[in-house]
C-alpha atoms as a PDB file:
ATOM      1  CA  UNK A   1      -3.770  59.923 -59.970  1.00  0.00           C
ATOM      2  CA  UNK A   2      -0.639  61.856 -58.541  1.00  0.00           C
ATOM      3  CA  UNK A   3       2.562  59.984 -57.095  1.00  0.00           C
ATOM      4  CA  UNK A   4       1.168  60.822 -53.535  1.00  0.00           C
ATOM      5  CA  UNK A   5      -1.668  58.143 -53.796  1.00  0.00           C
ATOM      6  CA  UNK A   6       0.566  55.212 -53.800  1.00  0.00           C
ATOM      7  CA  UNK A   7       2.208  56.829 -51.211  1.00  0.00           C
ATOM      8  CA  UNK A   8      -0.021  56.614 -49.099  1.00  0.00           C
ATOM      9  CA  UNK A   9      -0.250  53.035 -48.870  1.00  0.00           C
ATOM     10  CA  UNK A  10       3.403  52.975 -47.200  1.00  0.00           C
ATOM     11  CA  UNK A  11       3.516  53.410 -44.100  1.00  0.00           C
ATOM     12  CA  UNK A  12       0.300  51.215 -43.779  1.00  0.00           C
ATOM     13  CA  UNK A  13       2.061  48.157 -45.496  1.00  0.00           C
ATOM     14  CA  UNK A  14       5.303  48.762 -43.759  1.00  0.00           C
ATOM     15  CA  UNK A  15       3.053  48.125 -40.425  1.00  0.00           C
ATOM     16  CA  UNK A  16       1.146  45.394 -41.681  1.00  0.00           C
ATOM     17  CA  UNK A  17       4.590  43.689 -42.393  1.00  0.00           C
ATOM     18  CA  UNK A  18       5.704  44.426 -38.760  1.00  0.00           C
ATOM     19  CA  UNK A  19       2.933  43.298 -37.177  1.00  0.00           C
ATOM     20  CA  UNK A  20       3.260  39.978 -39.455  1.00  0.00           C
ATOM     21  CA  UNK A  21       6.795  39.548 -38.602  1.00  0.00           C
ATOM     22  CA  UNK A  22       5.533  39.642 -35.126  1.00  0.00           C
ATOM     23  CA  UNK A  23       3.152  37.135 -35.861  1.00  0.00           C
ATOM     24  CA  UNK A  24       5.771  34.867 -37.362  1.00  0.00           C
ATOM     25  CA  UNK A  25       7.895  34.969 -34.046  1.00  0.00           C
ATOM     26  CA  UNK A  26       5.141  34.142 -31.693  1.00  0.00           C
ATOM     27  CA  UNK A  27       4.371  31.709 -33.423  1.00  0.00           C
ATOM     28  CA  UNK A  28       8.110  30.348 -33.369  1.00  0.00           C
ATOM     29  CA  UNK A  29       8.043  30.778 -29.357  1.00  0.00           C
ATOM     30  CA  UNK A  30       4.817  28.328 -29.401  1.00  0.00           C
ATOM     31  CA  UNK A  31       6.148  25.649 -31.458  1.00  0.00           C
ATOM     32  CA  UNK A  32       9.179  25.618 -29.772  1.00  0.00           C
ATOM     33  CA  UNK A  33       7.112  25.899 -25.923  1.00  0.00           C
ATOM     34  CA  UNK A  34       5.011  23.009 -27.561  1.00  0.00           C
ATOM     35  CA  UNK A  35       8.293  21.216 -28.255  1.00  0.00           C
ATOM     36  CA  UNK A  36       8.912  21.154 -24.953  1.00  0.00           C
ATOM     37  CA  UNK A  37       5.269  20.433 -23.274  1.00  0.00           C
ATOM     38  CA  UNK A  38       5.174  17.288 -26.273  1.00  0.00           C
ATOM     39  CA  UNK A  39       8.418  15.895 -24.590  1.00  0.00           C
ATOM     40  CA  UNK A  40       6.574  16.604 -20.948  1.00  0.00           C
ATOM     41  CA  UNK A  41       3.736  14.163 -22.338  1.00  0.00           C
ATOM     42  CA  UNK A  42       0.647  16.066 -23.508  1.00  0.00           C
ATOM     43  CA  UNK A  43       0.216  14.120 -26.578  1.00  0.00           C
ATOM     44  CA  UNK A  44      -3.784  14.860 -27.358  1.00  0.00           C
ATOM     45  CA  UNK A  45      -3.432  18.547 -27.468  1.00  0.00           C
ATOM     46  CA  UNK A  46      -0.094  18.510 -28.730  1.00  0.00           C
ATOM     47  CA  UNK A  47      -1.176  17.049 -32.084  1.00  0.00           C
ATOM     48  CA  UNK A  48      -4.220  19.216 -32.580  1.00  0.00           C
ATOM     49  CA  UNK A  49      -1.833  22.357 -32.040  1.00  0.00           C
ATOM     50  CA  UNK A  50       0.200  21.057 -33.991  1.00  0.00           C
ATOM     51  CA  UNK A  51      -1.274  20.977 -37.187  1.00  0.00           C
ATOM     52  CA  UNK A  52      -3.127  24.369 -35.987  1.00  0.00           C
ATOM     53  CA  UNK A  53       0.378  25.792 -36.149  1.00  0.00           C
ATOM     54  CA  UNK A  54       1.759  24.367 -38.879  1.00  0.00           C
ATOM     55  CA  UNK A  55      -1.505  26.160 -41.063  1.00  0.00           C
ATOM     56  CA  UNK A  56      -0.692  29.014 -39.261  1.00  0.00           C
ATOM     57  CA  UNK A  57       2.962  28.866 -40.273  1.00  0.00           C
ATOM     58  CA  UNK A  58       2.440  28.428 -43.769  1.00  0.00           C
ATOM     59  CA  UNK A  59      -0.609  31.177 -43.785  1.00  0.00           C
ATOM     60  CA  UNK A  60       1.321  33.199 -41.953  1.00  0.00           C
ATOM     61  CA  UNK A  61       4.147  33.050 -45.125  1.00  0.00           C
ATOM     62  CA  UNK A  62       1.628  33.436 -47.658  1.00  0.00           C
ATOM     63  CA  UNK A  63       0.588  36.594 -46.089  1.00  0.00           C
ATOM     64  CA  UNK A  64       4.425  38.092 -45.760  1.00  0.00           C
ATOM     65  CA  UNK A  65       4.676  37.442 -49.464  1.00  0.00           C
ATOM     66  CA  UNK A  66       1.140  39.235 -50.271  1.00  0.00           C
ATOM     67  CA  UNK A  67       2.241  42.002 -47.850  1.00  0.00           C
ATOM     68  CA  UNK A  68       5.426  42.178 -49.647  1.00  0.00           C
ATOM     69  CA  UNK A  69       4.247  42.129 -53.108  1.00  0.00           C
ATOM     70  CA  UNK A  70       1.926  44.395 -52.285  1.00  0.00           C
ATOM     71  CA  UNK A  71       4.845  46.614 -51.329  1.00  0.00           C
ATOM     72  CA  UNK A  72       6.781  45.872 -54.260  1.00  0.00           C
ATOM     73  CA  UNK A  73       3.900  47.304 -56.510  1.00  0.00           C
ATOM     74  CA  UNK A  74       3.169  50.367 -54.850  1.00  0.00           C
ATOM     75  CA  UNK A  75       6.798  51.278 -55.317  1.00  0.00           C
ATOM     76  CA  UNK A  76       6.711  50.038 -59.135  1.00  0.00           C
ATOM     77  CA  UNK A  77       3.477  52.037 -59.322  1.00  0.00           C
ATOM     78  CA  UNK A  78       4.982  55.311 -57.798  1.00  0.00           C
ATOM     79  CA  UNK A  79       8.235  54.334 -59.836  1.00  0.00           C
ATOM     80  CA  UNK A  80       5.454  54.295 -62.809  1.00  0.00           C
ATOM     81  CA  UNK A  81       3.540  57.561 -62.227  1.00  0.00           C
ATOM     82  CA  UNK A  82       7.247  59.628 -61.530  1.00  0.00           C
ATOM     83  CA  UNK A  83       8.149  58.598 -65.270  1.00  0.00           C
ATOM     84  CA  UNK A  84       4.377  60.075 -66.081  1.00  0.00           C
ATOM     85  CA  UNK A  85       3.297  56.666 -67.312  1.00  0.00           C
ATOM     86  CA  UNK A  86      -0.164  57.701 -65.476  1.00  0.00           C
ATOM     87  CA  UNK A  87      -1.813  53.499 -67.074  1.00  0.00           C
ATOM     88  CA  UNK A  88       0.619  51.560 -65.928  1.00  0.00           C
ATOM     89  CA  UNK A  89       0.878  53.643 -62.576  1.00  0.00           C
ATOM     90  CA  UNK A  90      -2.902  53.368 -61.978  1.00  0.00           C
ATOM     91  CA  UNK A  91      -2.160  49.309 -62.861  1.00  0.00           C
ATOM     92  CA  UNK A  92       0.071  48.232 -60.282  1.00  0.00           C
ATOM     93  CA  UNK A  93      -1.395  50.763 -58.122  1.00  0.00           C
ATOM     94  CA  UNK A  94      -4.412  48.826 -58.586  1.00  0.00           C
ATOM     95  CA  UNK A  95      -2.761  45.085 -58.659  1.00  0.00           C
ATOM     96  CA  UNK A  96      -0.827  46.614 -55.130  1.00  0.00           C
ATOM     97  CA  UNK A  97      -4.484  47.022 -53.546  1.00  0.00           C
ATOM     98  CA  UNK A  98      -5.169  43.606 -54.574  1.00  0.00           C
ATOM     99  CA  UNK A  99      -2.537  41.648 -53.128  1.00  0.00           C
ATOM    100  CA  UNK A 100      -2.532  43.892 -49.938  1.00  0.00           C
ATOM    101  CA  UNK A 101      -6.313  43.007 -49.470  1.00  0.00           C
ATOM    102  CA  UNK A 102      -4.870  38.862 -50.394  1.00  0.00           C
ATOM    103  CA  UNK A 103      -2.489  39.669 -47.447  1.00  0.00           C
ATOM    104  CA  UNK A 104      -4.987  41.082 -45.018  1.00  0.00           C
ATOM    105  CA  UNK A 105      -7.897  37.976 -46.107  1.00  0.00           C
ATOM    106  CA  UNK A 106      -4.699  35.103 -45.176  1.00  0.00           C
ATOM    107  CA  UNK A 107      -4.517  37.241 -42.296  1.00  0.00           C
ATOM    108  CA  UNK A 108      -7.772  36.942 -41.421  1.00  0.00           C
ATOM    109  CA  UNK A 109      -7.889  33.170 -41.868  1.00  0.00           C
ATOM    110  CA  UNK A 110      -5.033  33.280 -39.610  1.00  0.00           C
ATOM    111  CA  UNK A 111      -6.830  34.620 -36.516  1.00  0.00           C
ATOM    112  CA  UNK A 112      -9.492  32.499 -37.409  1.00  0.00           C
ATOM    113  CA  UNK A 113      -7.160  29.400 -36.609  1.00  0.00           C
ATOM    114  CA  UNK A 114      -5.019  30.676 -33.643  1.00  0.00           C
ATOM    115  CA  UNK A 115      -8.648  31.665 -32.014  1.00  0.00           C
ATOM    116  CA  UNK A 116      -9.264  28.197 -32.656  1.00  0.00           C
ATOM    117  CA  UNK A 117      -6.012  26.851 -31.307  1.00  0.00           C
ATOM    118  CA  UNK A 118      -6.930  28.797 -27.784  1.00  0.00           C
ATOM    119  CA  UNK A 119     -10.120  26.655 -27.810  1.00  0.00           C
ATOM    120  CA  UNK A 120      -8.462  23.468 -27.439  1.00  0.00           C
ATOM    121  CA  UNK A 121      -6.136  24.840 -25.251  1.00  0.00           C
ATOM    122  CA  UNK A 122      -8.654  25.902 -22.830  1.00  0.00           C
ATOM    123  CA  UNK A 123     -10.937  22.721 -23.741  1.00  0.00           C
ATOM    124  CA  UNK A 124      -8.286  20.802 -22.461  1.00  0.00           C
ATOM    125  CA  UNK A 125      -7.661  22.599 -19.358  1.00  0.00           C
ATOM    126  CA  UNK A 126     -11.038  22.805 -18.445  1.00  0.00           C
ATOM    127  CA  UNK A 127     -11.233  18.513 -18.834  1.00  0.00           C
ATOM    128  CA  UNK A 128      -8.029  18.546 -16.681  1.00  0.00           C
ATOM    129  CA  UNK A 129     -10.190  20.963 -14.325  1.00  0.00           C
ATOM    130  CA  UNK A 130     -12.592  19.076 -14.201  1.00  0.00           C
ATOM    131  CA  UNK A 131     -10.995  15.651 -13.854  1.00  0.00           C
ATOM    132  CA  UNK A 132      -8.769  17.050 -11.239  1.00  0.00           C
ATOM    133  CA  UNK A 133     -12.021  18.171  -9.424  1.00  0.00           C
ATOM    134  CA  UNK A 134     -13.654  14.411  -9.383  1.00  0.00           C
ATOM    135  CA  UNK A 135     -10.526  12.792  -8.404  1.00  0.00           C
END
């Protein structure tokens, strides 16, 4: 394995780590907008999104740490194979791959929930829809 490999992997994890710092402040604009709609009186949904975010939140930092890890590794593993210590490069090369794919499966789960979340969003304005259409 050559010092390009791990290379590589950079700019990839550098995105990932964007778009999961995007993540994390969308999901700060909807606790704080649910802040506001909980004081407005929409107590049913509130609660349910509520502990939908607060999964999200702490997936969410389990992935940054993964993703960052990951990152940490690949550079230890470049660091590694530029000394020509070609085992221990191929090792944290390896153990970078790992917690990158970690980071993309909390990721995952992550979607998982916030497609969830829009469910009972849209559950609950479909009742309101509905009740609004009776009455």
């Amino acid at each position: 394995m050559t010092l390009t490999t791990p290379a590589l992997l950079f700019p990839a994890i550098s995105l990932l780590l964007l778009a999961y710092t995007n993540r994390f402040l969308v999901l700060a604009q909807l606790i704080r907008k649910l802040a506001d709609e909980e004081k407005a009186g929409h107590q049913e949904v509130a609660t349910l999104q509520i502990e939908m975010l607060n999964r999200r939140v702490v997936l969410t930092q389990r992935m940054q740490v993964a993703g960052v890890l990951s990152f940490l590794l690949c550079t230890l593993s470049m660091f590694a194979l530029y000394l020509h210590l070609e085992m221990p490069g191929v090792v944290l090369f390896g153990a970078s791959l790992i917690t990158l794919s970690i980071s993309l499966l909390y990721s995952l789960w992550e979607v998982l929930i916030s497609t969830n979340a829009l469910n009972v969003q849209l559950k609950a304005l479909n009742s309101k829809a509905n009740g609004e259409e009776r009455g």
